[in-house]
N, C-alpha and C. Protein backbone atom coordinates (compact mmCIF):
# COMPACT_ATOMS: atom_id res chain seq x y z
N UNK A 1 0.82 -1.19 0.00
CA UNK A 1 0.00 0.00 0.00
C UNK A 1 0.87 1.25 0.00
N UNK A 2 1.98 1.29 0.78
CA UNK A 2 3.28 2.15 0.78
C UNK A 2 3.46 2.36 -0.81
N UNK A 3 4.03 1.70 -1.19
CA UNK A 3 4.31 1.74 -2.94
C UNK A 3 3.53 2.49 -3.59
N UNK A 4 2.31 1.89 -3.62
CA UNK A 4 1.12 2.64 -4.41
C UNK A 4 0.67 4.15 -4.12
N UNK A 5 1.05 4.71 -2.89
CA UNK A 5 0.99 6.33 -2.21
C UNK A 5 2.15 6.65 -3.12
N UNK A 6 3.65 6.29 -3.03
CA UNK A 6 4.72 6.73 -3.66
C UNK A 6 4.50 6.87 -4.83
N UNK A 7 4.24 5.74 -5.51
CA UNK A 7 3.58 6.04 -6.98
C UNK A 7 2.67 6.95 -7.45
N UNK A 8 2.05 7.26 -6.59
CA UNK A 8 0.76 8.04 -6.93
C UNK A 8 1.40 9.61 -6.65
N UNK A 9 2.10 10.00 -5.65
CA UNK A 9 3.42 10.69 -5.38
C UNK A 9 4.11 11.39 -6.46
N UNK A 10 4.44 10.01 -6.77
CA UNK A 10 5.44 10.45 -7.83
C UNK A 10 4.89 10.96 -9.49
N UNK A 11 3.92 10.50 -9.72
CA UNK A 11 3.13 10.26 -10.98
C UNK A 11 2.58 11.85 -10.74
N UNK A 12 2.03 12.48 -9.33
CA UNK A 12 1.63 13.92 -9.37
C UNK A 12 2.56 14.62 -9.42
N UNK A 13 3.58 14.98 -9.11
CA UNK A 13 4.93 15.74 -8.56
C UNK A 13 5.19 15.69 -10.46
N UNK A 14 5.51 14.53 -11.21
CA UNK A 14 5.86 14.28 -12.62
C UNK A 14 4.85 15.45 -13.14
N UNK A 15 3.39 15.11 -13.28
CA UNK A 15 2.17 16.18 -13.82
C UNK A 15 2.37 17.33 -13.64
N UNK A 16 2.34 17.77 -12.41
CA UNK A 16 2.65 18.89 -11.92
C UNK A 16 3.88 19.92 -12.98
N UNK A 17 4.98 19.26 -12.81
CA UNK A 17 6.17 19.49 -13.58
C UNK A 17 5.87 19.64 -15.07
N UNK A 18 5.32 18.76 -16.05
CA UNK A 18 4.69 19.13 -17.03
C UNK A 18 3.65 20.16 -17.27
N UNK A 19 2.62 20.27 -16.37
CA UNK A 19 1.55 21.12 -16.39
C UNK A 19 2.34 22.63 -16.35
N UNK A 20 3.74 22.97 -15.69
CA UNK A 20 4.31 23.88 -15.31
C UNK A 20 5.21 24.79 -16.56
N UNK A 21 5.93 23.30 -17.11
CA UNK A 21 6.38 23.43 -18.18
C UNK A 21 5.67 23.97 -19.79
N UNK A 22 4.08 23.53 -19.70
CA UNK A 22 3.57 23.64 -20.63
C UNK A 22 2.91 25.19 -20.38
N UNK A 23 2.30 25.54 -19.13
CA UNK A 23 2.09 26.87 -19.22
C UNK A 23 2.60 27.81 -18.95
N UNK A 24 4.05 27.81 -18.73
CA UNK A 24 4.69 28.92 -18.48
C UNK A 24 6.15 28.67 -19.72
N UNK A 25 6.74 27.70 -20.03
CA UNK A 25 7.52 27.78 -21.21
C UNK A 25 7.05 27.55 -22.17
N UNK A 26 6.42 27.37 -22.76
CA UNK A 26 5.28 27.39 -23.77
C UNK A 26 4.34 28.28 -24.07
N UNK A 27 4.30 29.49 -23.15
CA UNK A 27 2.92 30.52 -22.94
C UNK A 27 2.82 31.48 -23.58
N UNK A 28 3.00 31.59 -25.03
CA UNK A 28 2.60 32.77 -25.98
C UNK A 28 1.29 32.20 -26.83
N UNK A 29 0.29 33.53 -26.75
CA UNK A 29 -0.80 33.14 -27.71
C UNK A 29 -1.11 32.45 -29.13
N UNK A 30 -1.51 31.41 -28.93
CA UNK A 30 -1.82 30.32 -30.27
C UNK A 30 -2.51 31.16 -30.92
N UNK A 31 -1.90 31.12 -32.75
CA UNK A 31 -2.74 31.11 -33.47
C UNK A 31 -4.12 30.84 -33.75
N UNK A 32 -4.70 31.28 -34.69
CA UNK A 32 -6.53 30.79 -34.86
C UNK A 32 -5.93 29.54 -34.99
N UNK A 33 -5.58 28.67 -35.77
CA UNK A 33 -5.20 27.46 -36.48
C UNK A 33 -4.83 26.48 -34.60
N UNK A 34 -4.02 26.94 -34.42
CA UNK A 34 -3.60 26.24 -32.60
C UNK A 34 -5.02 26.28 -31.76
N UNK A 35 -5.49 27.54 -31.53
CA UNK A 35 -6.96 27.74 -30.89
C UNK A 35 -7.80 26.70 -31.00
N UNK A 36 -7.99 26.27 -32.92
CA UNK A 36 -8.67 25.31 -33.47
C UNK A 36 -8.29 23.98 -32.88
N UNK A 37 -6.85 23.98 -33.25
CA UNK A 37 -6.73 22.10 -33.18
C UNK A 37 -6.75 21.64 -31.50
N UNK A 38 -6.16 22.98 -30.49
CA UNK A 38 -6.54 22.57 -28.73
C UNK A 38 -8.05 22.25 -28.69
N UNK A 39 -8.87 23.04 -28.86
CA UNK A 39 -10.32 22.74 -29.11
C UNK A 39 -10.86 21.13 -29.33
N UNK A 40 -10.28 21.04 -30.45
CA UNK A 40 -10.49 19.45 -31.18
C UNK A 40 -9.82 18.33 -30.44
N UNK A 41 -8.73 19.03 -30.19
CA UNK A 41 -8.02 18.20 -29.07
C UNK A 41 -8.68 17.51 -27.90
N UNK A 42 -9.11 18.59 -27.11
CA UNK A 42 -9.68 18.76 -25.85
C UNK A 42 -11.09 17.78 -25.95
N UNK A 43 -11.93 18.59 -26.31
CA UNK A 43 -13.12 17.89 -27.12
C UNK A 43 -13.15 16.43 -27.43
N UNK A 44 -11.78 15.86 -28.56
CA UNK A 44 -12.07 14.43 -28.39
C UNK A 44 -12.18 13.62 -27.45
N UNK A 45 -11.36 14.16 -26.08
CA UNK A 45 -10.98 13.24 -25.28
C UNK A 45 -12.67 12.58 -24.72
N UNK A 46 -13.05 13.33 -23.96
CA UNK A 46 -14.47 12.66 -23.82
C UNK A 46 -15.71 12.04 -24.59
N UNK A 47 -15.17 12.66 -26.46
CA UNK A 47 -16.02 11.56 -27.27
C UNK A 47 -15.43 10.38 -27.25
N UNK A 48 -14.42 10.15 -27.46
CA UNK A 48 -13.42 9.19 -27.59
C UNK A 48 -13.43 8.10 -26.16
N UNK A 49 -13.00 8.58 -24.87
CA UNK A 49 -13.38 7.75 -23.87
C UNK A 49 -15.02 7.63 -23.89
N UNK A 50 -15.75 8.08 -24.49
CA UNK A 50 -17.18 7.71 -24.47
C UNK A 50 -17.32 6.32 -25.72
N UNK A 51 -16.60 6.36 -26.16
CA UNK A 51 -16.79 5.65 -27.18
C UNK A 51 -16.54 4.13 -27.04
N UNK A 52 -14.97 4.36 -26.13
CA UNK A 52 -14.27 2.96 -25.98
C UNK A 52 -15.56 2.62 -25.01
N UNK A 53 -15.85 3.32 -23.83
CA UNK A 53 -16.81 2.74 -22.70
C UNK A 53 -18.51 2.14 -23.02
N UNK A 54 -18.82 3.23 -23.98
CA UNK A 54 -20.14 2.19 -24.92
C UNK A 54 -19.55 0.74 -25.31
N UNK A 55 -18.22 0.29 -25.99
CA UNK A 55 -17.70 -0.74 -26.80
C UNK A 55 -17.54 -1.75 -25.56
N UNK A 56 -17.13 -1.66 -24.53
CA UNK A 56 -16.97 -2.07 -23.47
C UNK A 56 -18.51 -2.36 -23.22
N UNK A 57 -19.31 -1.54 -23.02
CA UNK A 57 -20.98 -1.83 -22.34
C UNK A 57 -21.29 -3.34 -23.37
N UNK A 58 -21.27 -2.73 -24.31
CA UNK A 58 -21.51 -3.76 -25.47
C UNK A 58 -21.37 -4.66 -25.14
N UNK A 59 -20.15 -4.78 -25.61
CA UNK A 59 -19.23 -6.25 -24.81
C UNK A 59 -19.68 -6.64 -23.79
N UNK A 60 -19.87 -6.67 -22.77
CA UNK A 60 -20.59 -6.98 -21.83
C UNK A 60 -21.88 -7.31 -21.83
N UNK A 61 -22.85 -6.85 -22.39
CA UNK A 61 -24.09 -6.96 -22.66
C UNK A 61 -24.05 -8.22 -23.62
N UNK A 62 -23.15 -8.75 -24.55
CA UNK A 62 -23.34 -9.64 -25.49
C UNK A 62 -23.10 -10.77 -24.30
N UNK A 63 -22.34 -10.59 -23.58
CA UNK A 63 -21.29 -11.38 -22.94
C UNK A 63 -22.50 -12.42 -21.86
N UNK A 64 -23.55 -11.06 -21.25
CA UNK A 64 -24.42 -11.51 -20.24
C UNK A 64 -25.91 -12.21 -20.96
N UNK A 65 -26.34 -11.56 -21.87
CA UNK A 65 -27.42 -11.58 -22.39
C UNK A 65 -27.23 -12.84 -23.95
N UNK A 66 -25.79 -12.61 -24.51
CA UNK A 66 -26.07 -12.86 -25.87
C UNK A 66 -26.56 -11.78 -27.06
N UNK A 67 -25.92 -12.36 -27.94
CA UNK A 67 -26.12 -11.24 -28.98
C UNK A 67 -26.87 -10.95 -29.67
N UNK A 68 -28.45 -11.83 -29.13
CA UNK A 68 -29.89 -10.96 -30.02
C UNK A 68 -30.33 -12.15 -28.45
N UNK A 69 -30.10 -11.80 -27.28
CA UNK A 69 -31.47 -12.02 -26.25
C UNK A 69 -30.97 -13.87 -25.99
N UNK A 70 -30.05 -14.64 -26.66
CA UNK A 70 -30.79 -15.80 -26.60
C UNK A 70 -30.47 -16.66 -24.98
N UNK A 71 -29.20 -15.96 -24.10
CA UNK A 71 -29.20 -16.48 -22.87
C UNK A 71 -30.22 -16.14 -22.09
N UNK A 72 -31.53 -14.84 -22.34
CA UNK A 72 -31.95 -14.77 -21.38
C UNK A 72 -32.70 -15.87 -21.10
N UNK A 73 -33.16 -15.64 -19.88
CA UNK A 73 -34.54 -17.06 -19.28
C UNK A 73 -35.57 -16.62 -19.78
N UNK A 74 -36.31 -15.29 -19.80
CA UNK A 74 -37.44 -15.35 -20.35
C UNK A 74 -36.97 -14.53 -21.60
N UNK A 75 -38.03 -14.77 -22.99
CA UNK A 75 -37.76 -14.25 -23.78
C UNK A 75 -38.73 -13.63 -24.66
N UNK A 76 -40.02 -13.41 -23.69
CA UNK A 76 -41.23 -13.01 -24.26
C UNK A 76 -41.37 -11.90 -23.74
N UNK A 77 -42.26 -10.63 -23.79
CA UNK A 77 -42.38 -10.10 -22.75
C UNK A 77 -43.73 -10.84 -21.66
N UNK A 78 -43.35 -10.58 -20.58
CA UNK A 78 -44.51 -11.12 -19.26
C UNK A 78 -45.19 -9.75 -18.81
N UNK A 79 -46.47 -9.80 -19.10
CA UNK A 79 -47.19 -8.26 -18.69
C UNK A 79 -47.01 -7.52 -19.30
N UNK A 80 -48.21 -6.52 -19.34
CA UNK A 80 -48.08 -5.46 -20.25
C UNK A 80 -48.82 -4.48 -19.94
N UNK A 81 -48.36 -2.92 -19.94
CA UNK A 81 -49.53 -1.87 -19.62
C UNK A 81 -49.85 -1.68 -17.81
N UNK A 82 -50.95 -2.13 -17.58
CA UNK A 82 -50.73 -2.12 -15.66
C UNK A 82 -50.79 -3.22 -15.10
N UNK A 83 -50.60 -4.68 -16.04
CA UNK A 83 -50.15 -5.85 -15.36
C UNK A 83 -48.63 -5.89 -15.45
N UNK A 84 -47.99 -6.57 -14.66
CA UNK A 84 -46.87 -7.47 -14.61
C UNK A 84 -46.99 -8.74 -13.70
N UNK A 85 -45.41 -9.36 -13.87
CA UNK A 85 -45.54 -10.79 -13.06
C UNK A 85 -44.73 -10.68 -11.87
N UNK A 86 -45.34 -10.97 -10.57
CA UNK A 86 -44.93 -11.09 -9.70
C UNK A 86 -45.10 -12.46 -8.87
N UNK A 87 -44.29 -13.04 -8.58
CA UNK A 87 -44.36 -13.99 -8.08
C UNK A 87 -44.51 -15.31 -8.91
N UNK A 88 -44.82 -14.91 -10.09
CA UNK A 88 -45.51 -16.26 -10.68
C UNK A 88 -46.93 -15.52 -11.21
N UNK A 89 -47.31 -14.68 -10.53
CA UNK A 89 -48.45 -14.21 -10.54
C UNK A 89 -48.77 -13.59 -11.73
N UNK A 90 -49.45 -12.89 -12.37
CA UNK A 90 -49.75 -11.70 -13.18
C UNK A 90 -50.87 -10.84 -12.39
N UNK A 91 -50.13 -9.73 -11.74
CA UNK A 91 -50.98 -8.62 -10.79
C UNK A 91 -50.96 -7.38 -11.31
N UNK A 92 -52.41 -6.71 -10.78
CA UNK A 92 -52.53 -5.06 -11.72
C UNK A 92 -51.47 -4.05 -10.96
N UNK A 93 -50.92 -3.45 -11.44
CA UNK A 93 -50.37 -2.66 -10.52
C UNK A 93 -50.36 -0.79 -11.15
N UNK A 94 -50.36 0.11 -10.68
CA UNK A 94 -50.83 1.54 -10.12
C UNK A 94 -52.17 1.80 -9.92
N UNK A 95 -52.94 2.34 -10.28
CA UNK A 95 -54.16 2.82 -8.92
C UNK A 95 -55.25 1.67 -9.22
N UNK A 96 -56.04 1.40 -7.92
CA UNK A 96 -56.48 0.22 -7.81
C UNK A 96 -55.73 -1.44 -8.07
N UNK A 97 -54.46 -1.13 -8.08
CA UNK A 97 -53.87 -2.45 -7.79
C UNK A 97 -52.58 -2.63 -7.05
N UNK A 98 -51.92 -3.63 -6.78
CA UNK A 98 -50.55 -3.37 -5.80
C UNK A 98 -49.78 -1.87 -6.04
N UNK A 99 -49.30 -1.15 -5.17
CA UNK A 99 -48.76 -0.44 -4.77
C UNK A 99 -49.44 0.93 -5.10
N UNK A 100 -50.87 0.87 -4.98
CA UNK A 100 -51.30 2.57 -5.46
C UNK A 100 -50.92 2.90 -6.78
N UNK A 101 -51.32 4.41 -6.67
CA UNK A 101 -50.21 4.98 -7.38
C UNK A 101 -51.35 5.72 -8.70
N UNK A 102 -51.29 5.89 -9.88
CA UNK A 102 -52.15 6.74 -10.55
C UNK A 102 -52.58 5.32 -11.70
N UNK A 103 -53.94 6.36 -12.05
CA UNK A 103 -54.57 5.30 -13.54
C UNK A 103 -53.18 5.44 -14.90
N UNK A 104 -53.20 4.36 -15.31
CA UNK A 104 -51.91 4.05 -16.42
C UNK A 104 -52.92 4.66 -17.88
N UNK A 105 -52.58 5.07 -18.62
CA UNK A 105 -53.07 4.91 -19.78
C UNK A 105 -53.65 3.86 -20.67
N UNK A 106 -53.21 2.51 -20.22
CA UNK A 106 -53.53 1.54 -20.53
C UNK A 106 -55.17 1.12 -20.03
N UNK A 107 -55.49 1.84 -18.92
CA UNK A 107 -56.36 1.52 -17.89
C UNK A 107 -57.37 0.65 -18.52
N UNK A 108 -58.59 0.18 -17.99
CA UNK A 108 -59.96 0.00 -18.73
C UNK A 108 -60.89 1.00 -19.03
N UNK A 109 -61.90 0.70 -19.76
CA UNK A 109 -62.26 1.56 -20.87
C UNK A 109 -63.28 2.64 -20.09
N UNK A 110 -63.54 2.37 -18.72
CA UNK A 110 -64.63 3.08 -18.51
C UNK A 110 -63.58 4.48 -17.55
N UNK A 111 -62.09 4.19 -17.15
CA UNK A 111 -60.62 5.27 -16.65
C UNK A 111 -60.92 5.65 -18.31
N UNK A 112 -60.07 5.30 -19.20
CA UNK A 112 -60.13 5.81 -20.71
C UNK A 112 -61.19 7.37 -20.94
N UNK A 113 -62.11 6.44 -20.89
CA UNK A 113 -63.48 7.76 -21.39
C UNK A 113 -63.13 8.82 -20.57
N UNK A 114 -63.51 8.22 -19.20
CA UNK A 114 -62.94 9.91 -17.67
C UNK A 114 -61.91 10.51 -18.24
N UNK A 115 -60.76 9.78 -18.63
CA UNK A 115 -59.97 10.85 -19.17
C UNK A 115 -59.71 11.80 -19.94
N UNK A 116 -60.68 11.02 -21.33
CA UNK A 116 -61.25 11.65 -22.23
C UNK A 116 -61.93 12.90 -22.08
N UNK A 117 -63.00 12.85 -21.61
CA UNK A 117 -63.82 13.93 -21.01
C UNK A 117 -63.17 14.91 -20.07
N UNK A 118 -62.49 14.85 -19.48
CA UNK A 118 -60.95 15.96 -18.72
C UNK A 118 -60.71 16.15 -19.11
N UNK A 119 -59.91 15.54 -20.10
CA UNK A 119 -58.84 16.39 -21.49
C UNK A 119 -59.52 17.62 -22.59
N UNK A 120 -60.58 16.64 -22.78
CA UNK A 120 -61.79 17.83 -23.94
C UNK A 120 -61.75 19.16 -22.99
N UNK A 121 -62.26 19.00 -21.38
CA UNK A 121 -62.83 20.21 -20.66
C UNK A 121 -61.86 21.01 -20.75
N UNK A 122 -60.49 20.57 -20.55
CA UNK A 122 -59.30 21.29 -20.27
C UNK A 122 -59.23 22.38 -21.67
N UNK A 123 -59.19 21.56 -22.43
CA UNK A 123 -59.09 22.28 -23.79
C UNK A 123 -59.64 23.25 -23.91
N UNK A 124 -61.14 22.80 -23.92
CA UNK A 124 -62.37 23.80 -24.12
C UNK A 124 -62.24 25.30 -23.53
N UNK A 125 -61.49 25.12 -22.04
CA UNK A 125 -61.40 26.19 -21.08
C UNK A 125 -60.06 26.78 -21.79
N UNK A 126 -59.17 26.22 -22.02
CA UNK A 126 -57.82 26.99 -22.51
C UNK A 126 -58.26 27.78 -24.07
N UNK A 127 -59.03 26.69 -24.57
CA UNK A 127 -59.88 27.54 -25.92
C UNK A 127 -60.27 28.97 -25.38
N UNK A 128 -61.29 29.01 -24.77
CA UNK A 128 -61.99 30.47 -24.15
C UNK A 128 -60.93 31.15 -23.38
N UNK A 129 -59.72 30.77 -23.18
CA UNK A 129 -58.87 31.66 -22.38
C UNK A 129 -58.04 32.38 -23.75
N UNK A 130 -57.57 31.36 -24.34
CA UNK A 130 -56.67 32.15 -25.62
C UNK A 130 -57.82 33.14 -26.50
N UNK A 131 -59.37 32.59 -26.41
CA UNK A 131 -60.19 33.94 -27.47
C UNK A 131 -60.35 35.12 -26.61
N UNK A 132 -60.14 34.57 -25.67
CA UNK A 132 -60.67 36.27 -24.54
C UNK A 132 -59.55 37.21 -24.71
N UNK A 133 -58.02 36.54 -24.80
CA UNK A 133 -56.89 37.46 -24.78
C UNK A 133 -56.96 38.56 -26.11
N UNK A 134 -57.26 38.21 -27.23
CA UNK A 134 -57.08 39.24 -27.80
C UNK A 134 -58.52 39.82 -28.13
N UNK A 135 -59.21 39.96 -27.32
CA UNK A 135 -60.90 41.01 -26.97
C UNK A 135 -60.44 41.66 -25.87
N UNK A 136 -59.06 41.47 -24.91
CA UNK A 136 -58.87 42.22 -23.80
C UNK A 136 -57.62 43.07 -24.88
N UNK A 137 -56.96 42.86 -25.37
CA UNK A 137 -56.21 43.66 -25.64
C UNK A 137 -56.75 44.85 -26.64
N UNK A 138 -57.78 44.29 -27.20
CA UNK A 138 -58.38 45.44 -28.30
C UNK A 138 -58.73 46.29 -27.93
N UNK A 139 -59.41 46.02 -26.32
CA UNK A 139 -60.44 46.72 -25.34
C UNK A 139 -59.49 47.73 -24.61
N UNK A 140 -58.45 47.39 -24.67
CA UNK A 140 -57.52 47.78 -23.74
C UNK A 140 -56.47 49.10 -25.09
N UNK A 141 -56.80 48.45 -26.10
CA UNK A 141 -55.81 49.68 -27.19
C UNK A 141 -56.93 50.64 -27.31
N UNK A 142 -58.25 50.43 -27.37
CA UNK A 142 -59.05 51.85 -27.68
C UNK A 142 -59.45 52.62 -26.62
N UNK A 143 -59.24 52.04 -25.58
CA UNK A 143 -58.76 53.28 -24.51
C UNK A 143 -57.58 53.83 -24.18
């Protein structure tokens, strides 16, 4: 563990020394052309480590799963909308079924319509709010 502090020691004290070297003997203003390529420079580094680390996810993902699904155990989907499987089970789950929670979009048809009919009202009212705005402003320029 000694070693590895020294190393780590030594590897900053090294940086340091470069970082020192580069901005103070090196420190006259870059060209547009220098401006450009530090930019590009700089910039790749995190597309580039983004890149190897997706290739890596990959890899891994083929590694666990297979390379179109075929290690998994299930390979269908189980449940859909506000069922899933629990236990073995197939249970409803958000409002009116395990764990609360709100109507899904999926809901049954008689949640569906209620929603329907909310959504129209909402409208309807934002309708009469956007025609009133410009009868207040007209009202409001001829005085």
């Amino acid at each position: 563990m000694e070693s590895l502090g020294r190393a780590l020691r030594s590897f900053h004290e090294k940086h340091e020394k470069v970082k020192h070297t580069v901005h103070t003997a090196w420190r006259y203003p870059l060209p547009k052309w220098g401006r450009y390529a530090m930019g590009c420079f700089y910039a790749s580094i995190p597309i580039v480590g983004g890149w190897y680390v997706m290739q890596w996810a990959i890899g891994k993902s083929v590694d666990e799963i297979g390379e179109r699904g075929e290690k998994l155990q299930h390979k269908t989907l189980r449940g859909f909308g506000n069922k899933t499987v629990i236990g073995g089970r197939e249970e409803a789950i958000g409002a009116g079924g395990k764990l609360g929670g709100v109507h899904l979009a999926t809901g049954d048809s008689s949640t569906q319509e209620n929603n329907k009919v909310m959504l129209e009202a909402l409208f309807r009212k934002e309708r009469r709010r956007r025609n009133k705005e410009p009868e207040q402003r007209q009202e409001n320029d001829a005085r």
